[in-house]
N, C-alpha and C. Protein backbone atom coordinates (compact mmCIF):
# COMPACT_ATOMS: atom_id res chain seq x y z
N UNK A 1 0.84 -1.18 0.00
CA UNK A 1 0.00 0.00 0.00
C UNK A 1 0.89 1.24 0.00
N UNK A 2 0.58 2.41 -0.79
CA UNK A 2 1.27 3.56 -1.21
C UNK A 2 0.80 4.52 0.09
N UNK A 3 1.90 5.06 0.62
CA UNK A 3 1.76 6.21 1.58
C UNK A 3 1.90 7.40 0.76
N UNK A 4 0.68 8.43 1.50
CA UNK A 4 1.05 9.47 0.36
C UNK A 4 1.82 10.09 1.19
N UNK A 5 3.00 11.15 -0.31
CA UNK A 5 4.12 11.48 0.42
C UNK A 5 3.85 12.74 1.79
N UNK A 6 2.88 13.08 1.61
CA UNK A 6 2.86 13.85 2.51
C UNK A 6 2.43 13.83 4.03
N UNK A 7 1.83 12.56 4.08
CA UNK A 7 1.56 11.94 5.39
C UNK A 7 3.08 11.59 5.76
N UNK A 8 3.97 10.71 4.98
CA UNK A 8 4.76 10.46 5.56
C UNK A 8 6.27 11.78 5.87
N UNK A 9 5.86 13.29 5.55
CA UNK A 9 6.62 14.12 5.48
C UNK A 9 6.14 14.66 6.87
N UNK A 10 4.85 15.00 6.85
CA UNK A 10 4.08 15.24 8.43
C UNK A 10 4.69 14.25 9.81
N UNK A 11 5.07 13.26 9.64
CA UNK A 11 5.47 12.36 10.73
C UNK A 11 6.84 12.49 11.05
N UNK A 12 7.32 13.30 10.15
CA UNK A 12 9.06 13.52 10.63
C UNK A 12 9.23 14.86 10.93
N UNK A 13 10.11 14.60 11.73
CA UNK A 13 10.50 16.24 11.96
C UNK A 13 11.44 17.25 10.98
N UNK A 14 11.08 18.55 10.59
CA UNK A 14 11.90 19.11 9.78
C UNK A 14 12.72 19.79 9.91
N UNK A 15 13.81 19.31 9.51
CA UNK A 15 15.43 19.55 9.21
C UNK A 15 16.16 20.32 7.93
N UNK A 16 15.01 20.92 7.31
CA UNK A 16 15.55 21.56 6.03
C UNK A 16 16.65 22.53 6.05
N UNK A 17 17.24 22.40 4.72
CA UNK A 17 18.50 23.56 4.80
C UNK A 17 18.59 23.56 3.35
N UNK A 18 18.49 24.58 2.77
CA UNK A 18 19.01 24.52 1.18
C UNK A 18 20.01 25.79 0.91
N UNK A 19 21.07 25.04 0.06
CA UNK A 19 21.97 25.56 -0.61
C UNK A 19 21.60 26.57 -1.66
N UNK A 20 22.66 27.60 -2.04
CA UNK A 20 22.24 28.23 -2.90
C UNK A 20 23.72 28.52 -3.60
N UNK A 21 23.99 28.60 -5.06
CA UNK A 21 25.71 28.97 -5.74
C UNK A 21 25.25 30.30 -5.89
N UNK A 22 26.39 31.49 -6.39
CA UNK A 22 26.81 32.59 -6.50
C UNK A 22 25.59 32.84 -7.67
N UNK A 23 25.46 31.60 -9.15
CA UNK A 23 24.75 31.83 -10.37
C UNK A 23 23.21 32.43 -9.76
N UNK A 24 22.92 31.76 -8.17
CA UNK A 24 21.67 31.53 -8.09
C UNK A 24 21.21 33.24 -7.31
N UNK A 25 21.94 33.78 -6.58
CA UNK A 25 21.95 34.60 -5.91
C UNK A 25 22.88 36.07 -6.26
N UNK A 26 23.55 35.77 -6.80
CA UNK A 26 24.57 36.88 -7.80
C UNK A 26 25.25 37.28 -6.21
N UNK A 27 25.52 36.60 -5.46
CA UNK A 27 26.42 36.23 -4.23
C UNK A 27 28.50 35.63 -5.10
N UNK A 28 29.36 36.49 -3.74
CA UNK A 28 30.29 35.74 -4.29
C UNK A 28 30.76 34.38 -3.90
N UNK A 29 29.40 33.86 -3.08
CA UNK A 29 30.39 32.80 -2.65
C UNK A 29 28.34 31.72 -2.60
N UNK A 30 28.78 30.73 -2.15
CA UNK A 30 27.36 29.60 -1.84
C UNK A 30 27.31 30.33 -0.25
N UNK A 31 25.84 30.01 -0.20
CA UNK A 31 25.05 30.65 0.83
C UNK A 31 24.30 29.08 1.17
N UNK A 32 23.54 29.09 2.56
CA UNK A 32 23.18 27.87 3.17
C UNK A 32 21.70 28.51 4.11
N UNK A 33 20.65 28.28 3.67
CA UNK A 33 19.36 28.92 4.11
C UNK A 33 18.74 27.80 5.07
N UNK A 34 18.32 27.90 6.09
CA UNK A 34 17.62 26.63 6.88
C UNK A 34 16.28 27.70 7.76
N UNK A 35 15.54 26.68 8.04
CA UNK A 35 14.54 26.62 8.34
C UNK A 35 14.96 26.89 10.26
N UNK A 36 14.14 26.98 11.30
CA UNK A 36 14.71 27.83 12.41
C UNK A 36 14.47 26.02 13.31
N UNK A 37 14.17 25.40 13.05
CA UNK A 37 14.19 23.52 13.48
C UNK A 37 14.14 23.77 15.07
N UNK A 38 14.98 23.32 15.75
CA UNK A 38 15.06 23.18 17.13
C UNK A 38 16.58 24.44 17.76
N UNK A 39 16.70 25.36 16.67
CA UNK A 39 17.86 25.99 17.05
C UNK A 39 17.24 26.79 17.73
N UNK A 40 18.11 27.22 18.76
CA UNK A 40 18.08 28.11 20.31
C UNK A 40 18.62 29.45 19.94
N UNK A 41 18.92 30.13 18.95
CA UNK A 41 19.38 30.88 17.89
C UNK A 41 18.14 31.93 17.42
N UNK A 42 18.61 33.10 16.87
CA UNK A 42 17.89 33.93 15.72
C UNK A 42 17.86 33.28 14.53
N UNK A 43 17.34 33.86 13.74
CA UNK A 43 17.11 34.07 12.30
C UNK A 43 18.81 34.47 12.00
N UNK A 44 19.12 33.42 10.54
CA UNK A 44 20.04 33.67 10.01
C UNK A 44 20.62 32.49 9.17
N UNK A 45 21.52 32.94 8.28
CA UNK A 45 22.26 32.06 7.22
C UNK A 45 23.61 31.83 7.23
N UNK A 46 23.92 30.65 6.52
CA UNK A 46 24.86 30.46 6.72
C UNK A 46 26.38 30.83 4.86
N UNK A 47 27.25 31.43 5.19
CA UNK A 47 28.05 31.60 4.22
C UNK A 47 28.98 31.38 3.96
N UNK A 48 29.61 29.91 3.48
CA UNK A 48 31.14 29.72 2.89
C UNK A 48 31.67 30.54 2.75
N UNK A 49 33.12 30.73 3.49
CA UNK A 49 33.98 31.84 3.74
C UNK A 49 34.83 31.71 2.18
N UNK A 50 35.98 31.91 2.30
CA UNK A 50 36.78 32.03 1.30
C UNK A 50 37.61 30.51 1.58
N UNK A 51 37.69 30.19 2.55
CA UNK A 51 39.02 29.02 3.50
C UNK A 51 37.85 28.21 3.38
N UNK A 52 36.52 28.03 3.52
CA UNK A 52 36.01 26.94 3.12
C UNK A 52 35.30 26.71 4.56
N UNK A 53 34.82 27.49 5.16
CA UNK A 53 34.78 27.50 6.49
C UNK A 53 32.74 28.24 6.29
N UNK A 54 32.35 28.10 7.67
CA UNK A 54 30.76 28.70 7.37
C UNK A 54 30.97 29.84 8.36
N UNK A 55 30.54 31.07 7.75
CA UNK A 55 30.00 32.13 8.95
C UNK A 55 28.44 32.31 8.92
N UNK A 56 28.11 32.37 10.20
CA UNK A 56 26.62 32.90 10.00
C UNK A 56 26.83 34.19 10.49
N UNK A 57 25.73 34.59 9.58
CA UNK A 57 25.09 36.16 9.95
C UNK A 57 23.58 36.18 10.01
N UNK A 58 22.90 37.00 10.70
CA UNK A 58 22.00 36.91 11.14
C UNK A 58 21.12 38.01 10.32
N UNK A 59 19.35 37.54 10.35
CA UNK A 59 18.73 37.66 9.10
C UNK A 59 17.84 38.93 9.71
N UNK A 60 17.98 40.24 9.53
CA UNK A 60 17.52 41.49 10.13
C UNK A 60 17.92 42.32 8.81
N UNK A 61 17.61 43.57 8.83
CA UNK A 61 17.38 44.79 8.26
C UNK A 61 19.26 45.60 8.34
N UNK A 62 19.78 45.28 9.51
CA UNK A 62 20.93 44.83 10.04
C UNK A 62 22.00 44.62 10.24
N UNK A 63 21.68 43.13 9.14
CA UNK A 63 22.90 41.47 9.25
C UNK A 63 23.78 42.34 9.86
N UNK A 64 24.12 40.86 11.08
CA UNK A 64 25.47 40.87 11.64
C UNK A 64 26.40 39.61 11.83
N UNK A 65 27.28 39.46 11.60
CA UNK A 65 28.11 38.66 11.73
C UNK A 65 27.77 38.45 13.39
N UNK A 66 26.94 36.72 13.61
CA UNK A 66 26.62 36.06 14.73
C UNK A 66 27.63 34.64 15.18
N UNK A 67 28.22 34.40 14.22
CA UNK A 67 29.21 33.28 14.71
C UNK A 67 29.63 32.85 13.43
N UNK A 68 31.50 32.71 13.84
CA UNK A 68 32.57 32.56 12.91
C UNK A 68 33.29 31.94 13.46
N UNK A 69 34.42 30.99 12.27
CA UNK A 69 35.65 30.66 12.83
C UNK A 69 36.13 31.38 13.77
N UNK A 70 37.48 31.18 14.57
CA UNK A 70 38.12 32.23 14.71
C UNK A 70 39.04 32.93 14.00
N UNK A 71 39.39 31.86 12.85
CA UNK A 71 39.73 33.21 11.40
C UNK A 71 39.19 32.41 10.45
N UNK A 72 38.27 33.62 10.23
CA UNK A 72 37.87 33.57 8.71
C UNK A 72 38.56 34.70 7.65
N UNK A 73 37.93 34.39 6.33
CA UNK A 73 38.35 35.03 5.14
C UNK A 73 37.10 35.11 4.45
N UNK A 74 36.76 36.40 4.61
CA UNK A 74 35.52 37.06 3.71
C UNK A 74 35.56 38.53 3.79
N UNK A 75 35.95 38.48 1.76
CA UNK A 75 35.96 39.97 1.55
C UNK A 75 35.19 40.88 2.17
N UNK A 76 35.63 42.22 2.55
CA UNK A 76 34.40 43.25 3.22
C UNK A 76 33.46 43.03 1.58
N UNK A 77 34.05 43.06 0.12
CA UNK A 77 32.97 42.97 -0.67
C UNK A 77 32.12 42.16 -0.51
N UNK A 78 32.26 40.71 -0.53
CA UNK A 78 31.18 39.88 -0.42
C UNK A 78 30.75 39.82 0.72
N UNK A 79 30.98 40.93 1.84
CA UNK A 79 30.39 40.71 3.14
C UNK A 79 29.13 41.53 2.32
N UNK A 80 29.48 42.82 2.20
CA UNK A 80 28.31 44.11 1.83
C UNK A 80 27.13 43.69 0.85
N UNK A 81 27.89 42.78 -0.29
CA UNK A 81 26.57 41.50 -0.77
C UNK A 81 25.99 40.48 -0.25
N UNK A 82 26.16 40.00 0.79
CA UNK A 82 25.39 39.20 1.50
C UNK A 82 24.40 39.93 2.45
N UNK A 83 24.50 41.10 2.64
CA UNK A 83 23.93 42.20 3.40
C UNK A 83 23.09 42.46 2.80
N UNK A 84 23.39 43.32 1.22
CA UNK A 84 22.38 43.34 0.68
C UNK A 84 21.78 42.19 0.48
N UNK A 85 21.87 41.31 0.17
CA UNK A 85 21.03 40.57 -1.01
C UNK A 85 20.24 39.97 0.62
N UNK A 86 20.17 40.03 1.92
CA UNK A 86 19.52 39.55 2.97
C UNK A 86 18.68 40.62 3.23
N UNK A 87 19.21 42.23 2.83
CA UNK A 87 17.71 43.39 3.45
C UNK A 87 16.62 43.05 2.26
N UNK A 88 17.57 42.72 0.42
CA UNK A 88 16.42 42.40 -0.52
C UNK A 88 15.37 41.48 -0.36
N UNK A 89 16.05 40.40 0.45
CA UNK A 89 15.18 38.82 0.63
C UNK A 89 14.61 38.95 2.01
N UNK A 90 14.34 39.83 2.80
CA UNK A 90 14.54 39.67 4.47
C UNK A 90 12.80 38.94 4.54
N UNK A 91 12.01 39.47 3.85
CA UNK A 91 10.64 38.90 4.08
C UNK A 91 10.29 37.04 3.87
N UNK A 92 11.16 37.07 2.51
CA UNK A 92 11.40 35.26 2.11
C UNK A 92 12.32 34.72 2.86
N UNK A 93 12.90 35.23 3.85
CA UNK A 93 14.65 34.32 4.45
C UNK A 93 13.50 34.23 5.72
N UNK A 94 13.08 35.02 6.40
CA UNK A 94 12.30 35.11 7.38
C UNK A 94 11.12 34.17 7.21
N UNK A 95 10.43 34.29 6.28
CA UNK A 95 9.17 33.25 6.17
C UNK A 95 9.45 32.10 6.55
N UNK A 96 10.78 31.50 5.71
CA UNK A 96 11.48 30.75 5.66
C UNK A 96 11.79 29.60 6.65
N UNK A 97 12.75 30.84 7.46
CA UNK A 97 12.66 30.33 8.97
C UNK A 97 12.09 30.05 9.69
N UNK A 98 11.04 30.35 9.73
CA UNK A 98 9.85 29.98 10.65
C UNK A 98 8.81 29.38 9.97
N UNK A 99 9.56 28.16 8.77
CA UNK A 99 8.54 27.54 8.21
C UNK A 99 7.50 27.54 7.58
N UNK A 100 7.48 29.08 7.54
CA UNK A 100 5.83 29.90 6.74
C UNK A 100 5.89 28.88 5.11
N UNK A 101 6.71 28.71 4.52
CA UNK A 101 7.31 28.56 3.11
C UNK A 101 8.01 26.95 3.26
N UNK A 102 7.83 26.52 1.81
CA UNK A 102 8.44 25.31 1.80
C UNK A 102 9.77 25.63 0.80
N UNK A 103 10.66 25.18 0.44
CA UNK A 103 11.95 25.13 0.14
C UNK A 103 11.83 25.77 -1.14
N UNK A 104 10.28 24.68 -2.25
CA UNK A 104 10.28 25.77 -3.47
C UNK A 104 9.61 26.71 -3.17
N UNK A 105 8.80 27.40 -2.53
CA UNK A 105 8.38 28.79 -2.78
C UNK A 105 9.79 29.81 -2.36
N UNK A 106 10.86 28.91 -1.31
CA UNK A 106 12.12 29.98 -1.50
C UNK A 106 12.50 30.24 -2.65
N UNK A 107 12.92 29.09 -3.03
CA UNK A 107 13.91 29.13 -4.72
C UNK A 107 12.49 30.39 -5.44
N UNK A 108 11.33 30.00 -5.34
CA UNK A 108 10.69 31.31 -6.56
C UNK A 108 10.78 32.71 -5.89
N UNK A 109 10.44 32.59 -4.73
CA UNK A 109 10.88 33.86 -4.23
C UNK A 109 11.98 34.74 -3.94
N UNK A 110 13.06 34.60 -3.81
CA UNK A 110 14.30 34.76 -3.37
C UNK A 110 14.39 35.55 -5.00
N UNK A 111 14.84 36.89 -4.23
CA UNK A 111 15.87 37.63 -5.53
C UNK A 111 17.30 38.08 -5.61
N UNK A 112 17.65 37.55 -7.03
CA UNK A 112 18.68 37.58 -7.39
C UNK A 112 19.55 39.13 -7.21
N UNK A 113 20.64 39.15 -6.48
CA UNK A 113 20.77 40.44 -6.84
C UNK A 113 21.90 40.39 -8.16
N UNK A 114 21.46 41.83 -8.38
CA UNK A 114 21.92 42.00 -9.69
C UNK A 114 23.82 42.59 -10.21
């Protein structure tokens, strides 16, 4: 007997996180969007440094650098684009987080900056 998929999506707990490349976001680096799950945390994303490392910054009007290596490598440029492109998206990164939205209404919503 066929479970439909969505009964069996309702019975687990959600753990989402989706990736995003530079093509997708006109970002210089991949960005890492998750859903707010069981974290004890704000609102916020996560961003491959330059060293290959994740900083988060936190998802406000704002962004601030909320937790980093203790050395990272990220241009002040691609800091000031991740800034922007988080005051452009702040309504979809936010929905987001708090589960308002499922993974594709991010990908349609989310704008590219230019």
């Amino acid at each position: 007997m066929a479970i439909p998929m969505s009964s069996r999506l309702d019975a687990q707990p959600s753990y989402e996180m989706a990736n995003f490349d530079p093509d997708d976001t006109g970002l210089d680096t991949r960005i890492w969007i998750s859903v707010k799950g069981h974290a004890r945390h704000g609102p916020r994303l996560k961003v491959v440094t330059e060293d290959k490392k994740l900083l988060s910054i936190s998802l406000s009007l704002k962004p601030e650098i909320v937790a980093a290596p203790a050395r990272y490598r990220l241009a002040a440029t691609s800091l000031h684009k991740v800034e922007a492109f988080i005051r452009l998206n702040l309504d979809t990164l936010l929905a987001y987080w708090h589960d308002e939205i499922t993974t594709p209404a991010l990908v349609a919503r989310l704008v590219r900056l230019a």
